[in-house]
Protein backbone atom coordinates (compact mmCIF):
# COMPACT_ATOMS: atom_id res chain seq x y z
CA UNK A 1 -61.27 3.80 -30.68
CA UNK A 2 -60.23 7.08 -31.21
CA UNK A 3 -59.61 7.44 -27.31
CA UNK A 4 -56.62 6.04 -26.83
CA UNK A 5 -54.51 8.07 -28.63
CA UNK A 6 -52.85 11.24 -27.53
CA UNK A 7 -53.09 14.23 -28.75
CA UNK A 8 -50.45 15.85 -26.38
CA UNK A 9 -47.38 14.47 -25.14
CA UNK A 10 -47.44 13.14 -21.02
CA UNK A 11 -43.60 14.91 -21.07
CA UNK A 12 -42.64 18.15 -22.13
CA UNK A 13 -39.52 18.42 -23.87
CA UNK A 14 -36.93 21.12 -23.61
CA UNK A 15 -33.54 22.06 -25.04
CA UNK A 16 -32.62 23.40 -21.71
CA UNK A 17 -29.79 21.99 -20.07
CA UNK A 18 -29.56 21.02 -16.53
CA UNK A 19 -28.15 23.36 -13.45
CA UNK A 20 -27.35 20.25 -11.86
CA UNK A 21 -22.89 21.17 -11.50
CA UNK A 22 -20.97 18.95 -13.19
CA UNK A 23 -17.67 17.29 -11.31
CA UNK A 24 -20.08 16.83 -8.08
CA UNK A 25 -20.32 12.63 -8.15
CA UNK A 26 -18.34 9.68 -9.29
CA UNK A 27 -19.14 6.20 -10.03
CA UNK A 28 -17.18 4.04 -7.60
CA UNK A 29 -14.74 1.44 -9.46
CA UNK A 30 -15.27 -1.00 -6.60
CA UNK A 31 -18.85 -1.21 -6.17
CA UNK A 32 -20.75 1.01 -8.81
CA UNK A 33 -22.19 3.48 -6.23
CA UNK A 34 -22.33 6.91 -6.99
CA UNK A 35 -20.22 9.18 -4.63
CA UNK A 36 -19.79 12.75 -3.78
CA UNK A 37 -15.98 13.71 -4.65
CA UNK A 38 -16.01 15.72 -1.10
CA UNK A 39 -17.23 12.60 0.44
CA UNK A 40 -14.35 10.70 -1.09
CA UNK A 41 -11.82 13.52 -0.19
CA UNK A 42 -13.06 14.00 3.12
CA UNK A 43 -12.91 9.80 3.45
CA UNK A 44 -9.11 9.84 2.23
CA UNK A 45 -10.13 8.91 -1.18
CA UNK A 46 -11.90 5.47 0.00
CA UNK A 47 -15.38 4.31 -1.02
CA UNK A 48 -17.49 5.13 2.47
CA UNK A 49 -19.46 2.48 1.16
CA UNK A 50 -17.23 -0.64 -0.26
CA UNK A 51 -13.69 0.53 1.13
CA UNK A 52 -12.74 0.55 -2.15
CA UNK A 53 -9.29 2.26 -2.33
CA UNK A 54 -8.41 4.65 -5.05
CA UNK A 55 -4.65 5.97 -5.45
CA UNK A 56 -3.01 9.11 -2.93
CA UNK A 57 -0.56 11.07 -3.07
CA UNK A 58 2.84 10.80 -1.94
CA UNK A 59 2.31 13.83 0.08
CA UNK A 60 -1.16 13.05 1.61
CA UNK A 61 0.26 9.51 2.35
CA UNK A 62 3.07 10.94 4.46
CA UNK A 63 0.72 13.84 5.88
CA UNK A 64 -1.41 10.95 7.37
CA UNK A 65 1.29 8.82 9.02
CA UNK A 66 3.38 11.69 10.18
CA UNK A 67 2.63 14.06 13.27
CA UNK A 68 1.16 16.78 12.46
CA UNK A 69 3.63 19.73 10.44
CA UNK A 70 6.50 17.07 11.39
CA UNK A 71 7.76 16.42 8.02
CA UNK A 72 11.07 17.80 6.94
CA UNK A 73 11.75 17.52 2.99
CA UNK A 74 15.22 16.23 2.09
CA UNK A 75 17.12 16.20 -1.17
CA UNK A 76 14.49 17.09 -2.99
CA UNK A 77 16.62 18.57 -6.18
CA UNK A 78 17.96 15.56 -7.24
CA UNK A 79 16.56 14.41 -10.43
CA UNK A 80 16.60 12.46 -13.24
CA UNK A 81 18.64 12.66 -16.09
CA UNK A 82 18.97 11.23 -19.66
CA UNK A 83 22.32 9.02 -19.63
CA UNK A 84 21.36 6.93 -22.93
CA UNK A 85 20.01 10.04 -24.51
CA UNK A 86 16.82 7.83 -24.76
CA UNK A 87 14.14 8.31 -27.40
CA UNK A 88 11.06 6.39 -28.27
CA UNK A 89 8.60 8.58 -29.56
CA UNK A 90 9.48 11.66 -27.93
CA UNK A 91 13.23 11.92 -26.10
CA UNK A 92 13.11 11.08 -22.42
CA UNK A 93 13.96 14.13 -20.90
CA UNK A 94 10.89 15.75 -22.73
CA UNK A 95 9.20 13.27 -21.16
CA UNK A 96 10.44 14.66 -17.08
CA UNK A 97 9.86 17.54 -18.15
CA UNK A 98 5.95 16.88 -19.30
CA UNK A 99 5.95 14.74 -15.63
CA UNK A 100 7.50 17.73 -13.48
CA UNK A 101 4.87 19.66 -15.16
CA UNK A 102 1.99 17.59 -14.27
CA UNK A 103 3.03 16.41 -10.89
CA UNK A 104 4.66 19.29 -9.50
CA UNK A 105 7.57 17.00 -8.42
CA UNK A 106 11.36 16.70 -10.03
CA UNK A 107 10.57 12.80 -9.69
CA UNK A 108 8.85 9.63 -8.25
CA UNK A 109 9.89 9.50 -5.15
CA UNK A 110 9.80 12.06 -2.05
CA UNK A 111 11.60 11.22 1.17
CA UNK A 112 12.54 13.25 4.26
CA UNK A 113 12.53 13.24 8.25
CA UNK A 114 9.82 13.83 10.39
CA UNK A 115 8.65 12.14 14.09
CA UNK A 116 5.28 9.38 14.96
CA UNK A 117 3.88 10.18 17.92
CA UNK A 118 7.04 12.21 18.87
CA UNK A 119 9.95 9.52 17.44
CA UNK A 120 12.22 10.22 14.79
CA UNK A 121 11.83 8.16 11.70
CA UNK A 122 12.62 8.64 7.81
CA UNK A 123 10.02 8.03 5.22
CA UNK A 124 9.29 7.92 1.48
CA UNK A 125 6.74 7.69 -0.70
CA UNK A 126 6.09 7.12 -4.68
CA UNK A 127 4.41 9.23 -6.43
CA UNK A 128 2.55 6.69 -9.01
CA UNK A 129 1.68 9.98 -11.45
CA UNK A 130 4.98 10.65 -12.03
CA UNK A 131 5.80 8.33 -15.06
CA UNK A 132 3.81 5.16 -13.41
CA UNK A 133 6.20 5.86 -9.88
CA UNK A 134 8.80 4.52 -11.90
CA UNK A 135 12.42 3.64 -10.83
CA UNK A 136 15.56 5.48 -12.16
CA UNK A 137 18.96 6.61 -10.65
CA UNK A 138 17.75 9.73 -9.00
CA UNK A 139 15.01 7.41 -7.31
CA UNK A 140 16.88 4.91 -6.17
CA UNK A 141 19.61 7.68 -5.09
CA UNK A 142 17.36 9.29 -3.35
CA UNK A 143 16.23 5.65 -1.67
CA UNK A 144 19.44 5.34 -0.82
CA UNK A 145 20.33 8.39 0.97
CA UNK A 146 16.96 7.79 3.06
CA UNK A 147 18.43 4.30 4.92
CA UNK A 148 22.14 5.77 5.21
CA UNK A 149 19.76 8.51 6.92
CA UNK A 150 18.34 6.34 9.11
CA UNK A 151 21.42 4.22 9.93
CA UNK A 152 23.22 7.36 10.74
CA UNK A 153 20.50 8.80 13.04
CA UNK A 154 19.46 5.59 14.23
CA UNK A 155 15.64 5.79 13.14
CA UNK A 156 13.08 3.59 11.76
CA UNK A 157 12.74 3.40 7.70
CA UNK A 158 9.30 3.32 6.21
CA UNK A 159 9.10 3.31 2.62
CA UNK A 160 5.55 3.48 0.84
CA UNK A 161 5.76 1.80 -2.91
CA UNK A 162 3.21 2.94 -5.97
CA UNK A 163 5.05 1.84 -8.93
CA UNK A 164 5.41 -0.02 -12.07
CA UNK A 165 8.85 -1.03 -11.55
CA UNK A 166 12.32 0.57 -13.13
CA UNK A 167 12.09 2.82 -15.22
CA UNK A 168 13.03 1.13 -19.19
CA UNK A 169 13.93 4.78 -20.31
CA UNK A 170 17.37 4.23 -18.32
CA UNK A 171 18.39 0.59 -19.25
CA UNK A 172 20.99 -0.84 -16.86
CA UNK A 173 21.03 2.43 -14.55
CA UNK A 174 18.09 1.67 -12.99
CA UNK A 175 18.48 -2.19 -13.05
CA UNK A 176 21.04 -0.85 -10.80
CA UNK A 177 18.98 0.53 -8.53
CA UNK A 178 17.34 -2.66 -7.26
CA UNK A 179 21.43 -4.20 -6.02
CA UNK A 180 22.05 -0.44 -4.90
CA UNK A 181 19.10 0.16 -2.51
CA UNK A 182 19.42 -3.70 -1.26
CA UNK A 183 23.30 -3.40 -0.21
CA UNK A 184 22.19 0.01 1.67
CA UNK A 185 19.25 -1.78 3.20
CA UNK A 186 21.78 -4.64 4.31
CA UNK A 187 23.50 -2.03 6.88
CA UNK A 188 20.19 -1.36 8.74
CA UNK A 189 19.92 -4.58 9.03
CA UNK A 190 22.78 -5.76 10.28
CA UNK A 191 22.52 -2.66 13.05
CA UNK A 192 18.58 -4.17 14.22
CA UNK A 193 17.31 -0.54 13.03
CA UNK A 194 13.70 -1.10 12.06
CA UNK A 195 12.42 -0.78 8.27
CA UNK A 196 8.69 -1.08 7.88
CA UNK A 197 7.10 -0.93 4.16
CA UNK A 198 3.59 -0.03 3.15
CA UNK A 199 2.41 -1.52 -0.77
CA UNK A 200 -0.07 0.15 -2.32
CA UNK A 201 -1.95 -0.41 -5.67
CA UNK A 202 0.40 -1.12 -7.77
CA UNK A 203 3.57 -2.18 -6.17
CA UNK A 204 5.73 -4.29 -9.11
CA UNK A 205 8.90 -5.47 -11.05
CA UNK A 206 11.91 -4.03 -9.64
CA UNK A 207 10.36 -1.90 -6.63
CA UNK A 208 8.80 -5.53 -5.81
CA UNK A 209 11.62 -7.23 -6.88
CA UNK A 210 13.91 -5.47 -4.45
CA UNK A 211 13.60 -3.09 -1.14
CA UNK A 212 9.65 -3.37 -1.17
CA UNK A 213 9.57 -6.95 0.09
CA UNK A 214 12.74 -6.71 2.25
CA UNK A 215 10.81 -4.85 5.24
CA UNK A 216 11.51 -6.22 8.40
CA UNK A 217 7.69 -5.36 8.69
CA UNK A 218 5.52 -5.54 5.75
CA UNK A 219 2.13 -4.01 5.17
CA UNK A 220 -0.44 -3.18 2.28
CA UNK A 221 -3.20 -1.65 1.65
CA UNK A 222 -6.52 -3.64 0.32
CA UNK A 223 -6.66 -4.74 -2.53
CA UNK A 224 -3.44 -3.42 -4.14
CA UNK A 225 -1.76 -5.09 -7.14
CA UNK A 226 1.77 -6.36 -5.75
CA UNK A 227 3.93 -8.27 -8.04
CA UNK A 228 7.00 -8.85 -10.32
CA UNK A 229 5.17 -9.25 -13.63
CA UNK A 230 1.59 -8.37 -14.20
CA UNK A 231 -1.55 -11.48 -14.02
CA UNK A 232 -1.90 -10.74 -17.77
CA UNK A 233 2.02 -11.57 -18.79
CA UNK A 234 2.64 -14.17 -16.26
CA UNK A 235 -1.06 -15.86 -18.18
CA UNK A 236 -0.03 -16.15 -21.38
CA UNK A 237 3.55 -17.33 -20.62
CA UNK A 238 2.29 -20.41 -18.60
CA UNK A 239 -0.87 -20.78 -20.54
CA UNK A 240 -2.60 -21.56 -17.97
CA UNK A 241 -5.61 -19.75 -15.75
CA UNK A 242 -4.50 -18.18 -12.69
CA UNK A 243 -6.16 -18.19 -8.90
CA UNK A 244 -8.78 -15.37 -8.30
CA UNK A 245 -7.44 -12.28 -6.68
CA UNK A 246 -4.01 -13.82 -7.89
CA UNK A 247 -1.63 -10.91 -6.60
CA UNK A 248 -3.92 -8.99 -4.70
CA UNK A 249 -2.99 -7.96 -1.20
CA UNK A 250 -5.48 -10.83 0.08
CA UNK A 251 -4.28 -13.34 -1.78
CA UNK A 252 -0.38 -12.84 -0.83
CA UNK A 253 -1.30 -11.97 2.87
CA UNK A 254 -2.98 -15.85 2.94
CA UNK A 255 0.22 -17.07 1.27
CA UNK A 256 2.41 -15.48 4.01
CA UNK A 257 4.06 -12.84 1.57
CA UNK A 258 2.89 -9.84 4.07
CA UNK A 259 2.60 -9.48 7.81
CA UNK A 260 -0.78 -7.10 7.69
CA UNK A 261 -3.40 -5.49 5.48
CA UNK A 262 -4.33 -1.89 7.10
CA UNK A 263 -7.04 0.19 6.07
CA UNK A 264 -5.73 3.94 5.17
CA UNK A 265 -7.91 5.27 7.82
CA UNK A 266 -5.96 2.93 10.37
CA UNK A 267 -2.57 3.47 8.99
CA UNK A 268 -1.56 6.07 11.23
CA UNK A 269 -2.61 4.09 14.81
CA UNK A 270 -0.68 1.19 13.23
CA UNK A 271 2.69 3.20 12.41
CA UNK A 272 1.87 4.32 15.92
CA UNK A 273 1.82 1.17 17.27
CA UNK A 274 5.42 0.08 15.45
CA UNK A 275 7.06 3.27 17.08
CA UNK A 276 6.01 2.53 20.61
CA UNK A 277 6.14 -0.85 20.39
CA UNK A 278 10.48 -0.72 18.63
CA UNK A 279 11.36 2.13 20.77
């Protein structure tokens, strides 16, 4: 019987590590595939194969809707402060300074002018890796300033939300925030100027709770978390199992919440669309 067994292994083993690069492919969160990263990139960071869409930018989001070398950058110096001389478990202005650092930004929002398909309009956009696209003073100053903007130069607002809600670090001050931006939002509307919103994954407490659902137009993207408090906290206070896709874009589009659910690579022929269609 001696036959069977092998005196050499069928597979040589070696200590040599592969020259396959490393970085090249990612798992997709939505369906499992593997991906190239310049595939994703080049697909505006959406699975080409499940339309699964991962998080942008603020300044790729307003790249894409604008025209082309359009945009115009405005009071982009203002930024946070520390009026409670917070601390947790580092102070909070360590903490800006670790999120400039990372991001780039002075804070999580960026707003300016710029013109769709040759119309004026102002825009904004969060910046979810700045502290979670939180919501302090300078945010919701900067907010602000954007629809007196756009009342003043009689433009469209479009405001594109990534965030967790206000930001705790500044108590009350940005608990403001959520009357301040309404009552300037209130003037647009009573002069019929136009002010379209865009959620994206996640859009919650007091960004939801306040100018986000007050567009005149409202659109997501798929599959985006929108929401005052989170599935999880909203479960265990009412003890009781919640709908599937409860809070997803889907699920509040079917419960008339939002007008529209665009695909990023159709954002821009939709903003289009509102332009032409309001002008």
């Amino acid at each position: 019987m001696g036959w069977f067994l092998r005196k050499k292994p069928s597979i040589r083993q070696t200590s040599q590590k592969s020259n396959f690069p490393s970085g090249l492919w990612l798992r997709c969160e939505g369906c499992g595939e593997l991906i190239l990263q310049e595939e994703l990139r080049k697909n505006l960071s959406v699975c080409p194969k499940c339309r699964y869409h991962y998080r942008f930018s603020a300044r790729d989001r307003i790249k894409l809707i604008l025209d082309e070398n359009s945009f115009v950058e405005i009071d982009q110096n203002i930024k946070s402060e520390n009026p409670l001389h917070f601390i947790d478990k580092i102070p909070y202005s360590v903490r800006v300074k670790e999120a400039i650092a990372k991001t780039g930004e002075l804070d999580a929002f960026m707003s300016g002018s710029g013109t769709i398909n040759g119309r004026a309009v102002e825009i904004g956009s969060f910046n979810f890796s700045f502290m979670g696209g939180s919501m302090g003073a300078a945010v919701g100053e900067k907010i602000t300033r954007l629809f007196e903007r756009s009342l003043r130069n009689k433009a469209p607002a479009i405001i594109i939300t990534a965030s967790g809600g206000a930001r705790m670090q500044e108590g009350a001050y940005s608990l403001m925030q959520m009357a301040k931006t309404s009552i300037a939002l209130k003037r647009l509307q009573e002069e019929s100027i136009p002010y379209w919103t865009l959620l994206t994954d996640p859009t919650t407490g007091g960004v939801a709770a306040s100018f986000a659902m007050l567009g005149d137009l409202i659109l997501a993207e798929p599959n985006a978390l929108i929401g005052f408090a989170g599935p999880r906290v909203i479960q265990q206070t009412i003890k009781q199992d919640l709908p599937e896709g409860f809070q997803k874009s889907e699920f509040l589009l079917t419960h008339g919440f939002l007008d529209s659910i665009v695909e990023r690579n159709n954002l821009r022929s939709a903003f289009v669309s509102l332009v032409n269609f309001f002008h």
